[in-house]
N, C-alpha and C. Protein backbone atom coordinates (compact mmCIF):
# COMPACT_ATOMS: atom_id res chain seq x y z
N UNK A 1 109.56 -30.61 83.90
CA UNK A 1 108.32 -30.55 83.15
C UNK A 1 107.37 -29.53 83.78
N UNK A 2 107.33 -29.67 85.12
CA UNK A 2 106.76 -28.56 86.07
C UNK A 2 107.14 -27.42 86.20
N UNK A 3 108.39 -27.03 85.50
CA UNK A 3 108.57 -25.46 85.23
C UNK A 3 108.65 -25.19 83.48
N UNK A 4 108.35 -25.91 82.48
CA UNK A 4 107.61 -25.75 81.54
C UNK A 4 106.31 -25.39 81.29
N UNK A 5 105.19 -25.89 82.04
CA UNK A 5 104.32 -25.57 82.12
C UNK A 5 104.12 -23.98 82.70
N UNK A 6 104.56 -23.93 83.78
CA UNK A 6 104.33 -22.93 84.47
C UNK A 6 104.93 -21.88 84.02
N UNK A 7 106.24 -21.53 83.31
CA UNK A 7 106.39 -20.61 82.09
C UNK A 7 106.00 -20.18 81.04
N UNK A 8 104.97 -21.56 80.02
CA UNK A 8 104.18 -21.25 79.34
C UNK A 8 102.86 -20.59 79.80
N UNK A 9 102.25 -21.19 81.15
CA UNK A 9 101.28 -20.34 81.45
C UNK A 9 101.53 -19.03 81.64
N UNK A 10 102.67 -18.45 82.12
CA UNK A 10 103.03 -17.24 82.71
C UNK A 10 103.43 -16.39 81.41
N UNK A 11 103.87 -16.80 80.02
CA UNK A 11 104.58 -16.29 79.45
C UNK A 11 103.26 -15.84 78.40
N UNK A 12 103.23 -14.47 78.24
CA UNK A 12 102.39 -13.57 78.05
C UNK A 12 102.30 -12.51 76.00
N UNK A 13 103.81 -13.42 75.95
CA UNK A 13 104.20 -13.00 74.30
C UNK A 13 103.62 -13.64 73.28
N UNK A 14 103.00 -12.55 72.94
CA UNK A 14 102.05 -12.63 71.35
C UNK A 14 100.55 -12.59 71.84
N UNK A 15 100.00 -12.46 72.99
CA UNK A 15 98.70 -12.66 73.07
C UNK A 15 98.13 -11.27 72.58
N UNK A 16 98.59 -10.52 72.56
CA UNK A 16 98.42 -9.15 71.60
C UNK A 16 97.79 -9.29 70.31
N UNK A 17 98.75 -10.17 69.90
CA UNK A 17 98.87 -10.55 68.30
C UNK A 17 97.76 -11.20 68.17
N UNK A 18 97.44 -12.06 69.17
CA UNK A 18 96.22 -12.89 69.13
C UNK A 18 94.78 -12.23 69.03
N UNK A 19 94.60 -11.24 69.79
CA UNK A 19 93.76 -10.45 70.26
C UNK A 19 93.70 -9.91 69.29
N UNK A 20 94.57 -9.74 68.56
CA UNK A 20 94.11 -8.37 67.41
C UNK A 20 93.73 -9.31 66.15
N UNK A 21 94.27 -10.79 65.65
CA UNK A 21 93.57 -11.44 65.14
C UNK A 21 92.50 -12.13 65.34
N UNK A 22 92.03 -12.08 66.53
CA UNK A 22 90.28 -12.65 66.56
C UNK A 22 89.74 -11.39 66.67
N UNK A 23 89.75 -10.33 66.88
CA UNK A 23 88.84 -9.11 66.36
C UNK A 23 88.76 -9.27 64.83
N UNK A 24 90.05 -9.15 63.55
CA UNK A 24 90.09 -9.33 62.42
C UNK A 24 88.92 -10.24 62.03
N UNK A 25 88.80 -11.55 63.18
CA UNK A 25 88.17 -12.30 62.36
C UNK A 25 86.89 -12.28 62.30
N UNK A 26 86.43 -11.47 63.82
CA UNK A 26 85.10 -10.85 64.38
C UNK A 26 84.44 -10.07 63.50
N UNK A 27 85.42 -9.17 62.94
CA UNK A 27 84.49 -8.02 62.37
C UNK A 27 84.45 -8.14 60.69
N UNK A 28 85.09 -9.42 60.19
CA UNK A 28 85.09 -10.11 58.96
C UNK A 28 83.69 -10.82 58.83
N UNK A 29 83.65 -11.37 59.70
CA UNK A 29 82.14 -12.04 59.75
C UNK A 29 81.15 -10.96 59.67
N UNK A 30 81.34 -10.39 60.24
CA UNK A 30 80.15 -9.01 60.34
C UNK A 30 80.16 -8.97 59.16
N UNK A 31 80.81 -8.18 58.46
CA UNK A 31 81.13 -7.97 57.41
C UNK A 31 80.50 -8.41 55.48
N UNK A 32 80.72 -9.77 56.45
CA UNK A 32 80.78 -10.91 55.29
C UNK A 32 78.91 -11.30 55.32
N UNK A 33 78.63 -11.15 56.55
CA UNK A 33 77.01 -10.92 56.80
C UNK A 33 76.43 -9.80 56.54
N UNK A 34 76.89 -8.76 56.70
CA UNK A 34 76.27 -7.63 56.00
C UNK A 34 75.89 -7.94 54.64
N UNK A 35 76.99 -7.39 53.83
CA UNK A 35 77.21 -7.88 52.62
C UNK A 35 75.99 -9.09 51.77
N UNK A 36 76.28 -9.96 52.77
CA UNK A 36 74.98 -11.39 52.28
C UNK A 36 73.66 -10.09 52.71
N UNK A 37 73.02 -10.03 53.16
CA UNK A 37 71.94 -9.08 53.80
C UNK A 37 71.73 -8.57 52.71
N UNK A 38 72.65 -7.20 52.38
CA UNK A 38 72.64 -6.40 51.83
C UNK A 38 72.44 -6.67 50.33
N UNK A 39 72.98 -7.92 49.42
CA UNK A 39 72.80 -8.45 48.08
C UNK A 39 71.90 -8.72 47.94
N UNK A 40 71.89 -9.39 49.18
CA UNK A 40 69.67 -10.00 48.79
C UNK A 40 68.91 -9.25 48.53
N UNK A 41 69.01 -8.43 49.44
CA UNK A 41 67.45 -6.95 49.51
C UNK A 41 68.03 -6.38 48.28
N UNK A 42 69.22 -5.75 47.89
CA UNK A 42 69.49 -5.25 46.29
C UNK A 42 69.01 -6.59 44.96
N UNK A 43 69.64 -7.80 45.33
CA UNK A 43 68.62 -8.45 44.25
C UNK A 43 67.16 -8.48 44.00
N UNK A 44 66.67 -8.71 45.56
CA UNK A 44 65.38 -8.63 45.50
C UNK A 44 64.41 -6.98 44.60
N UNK A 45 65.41 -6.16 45.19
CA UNK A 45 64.78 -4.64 44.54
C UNK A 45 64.95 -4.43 42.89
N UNK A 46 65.78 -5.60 42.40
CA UNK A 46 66.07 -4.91 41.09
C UNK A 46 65.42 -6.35 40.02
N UNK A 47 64.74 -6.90 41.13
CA UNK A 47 64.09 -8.25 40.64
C UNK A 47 62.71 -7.32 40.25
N UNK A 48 62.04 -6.40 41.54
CA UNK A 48 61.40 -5.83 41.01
C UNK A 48 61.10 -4.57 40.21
N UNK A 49 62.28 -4.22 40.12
CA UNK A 49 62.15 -3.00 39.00
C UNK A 49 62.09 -3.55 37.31
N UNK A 50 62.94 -4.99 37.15
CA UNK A 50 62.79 -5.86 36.11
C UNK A 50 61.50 -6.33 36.00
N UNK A 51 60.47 -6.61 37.00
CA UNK A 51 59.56 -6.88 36.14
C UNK A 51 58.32 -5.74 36.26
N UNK A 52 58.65 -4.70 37.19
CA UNK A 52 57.78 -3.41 36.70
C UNK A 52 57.91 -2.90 35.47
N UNK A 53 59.31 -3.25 34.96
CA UNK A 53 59.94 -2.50 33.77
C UNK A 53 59.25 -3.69 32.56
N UNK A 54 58.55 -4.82 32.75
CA UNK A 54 58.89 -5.74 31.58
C UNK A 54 56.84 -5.60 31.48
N UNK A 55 56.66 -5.03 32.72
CA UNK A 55 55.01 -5.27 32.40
C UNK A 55 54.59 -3.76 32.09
N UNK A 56 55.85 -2.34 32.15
CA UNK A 56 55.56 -1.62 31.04
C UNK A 56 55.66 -0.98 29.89
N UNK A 57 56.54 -2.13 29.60
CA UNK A 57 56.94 -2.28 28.17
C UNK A 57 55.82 -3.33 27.48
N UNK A 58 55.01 -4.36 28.08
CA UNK A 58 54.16 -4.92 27.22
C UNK A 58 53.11 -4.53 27.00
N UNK A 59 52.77 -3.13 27.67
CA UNK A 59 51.34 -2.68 28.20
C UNK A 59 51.36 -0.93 26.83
């Protein structure tokens, strides 16, 4: 059991793989937060061009 362990600790295959999927998941989040950021301030801007546009059309 004591040289199970100590092979799994030692044994070093796929942590690559690993590494390169928690960056994936790192820079997804970024990503995925930008994005949120970025919709808002565009909704917000075209919230107000809709009603610059609606008060000069009634005017």
């Amino acid at each position: 059991m004591k040289n199970l362990l100590v092979r799994l600790l030692k044994d070093e295959a796929g942590t690559t793989s690993i590494e390169y999927a928690l960056i994936g998941v790192l820079l997804s989040i970024i990503m995925i937060g930008a994005v949120t950021m970025m919709g808002t301030s565009l909704n917000s801007m075209f919230e107000g061009v809709e009603s610059g546009l609606s008060i000069g059309s009634s005017s």
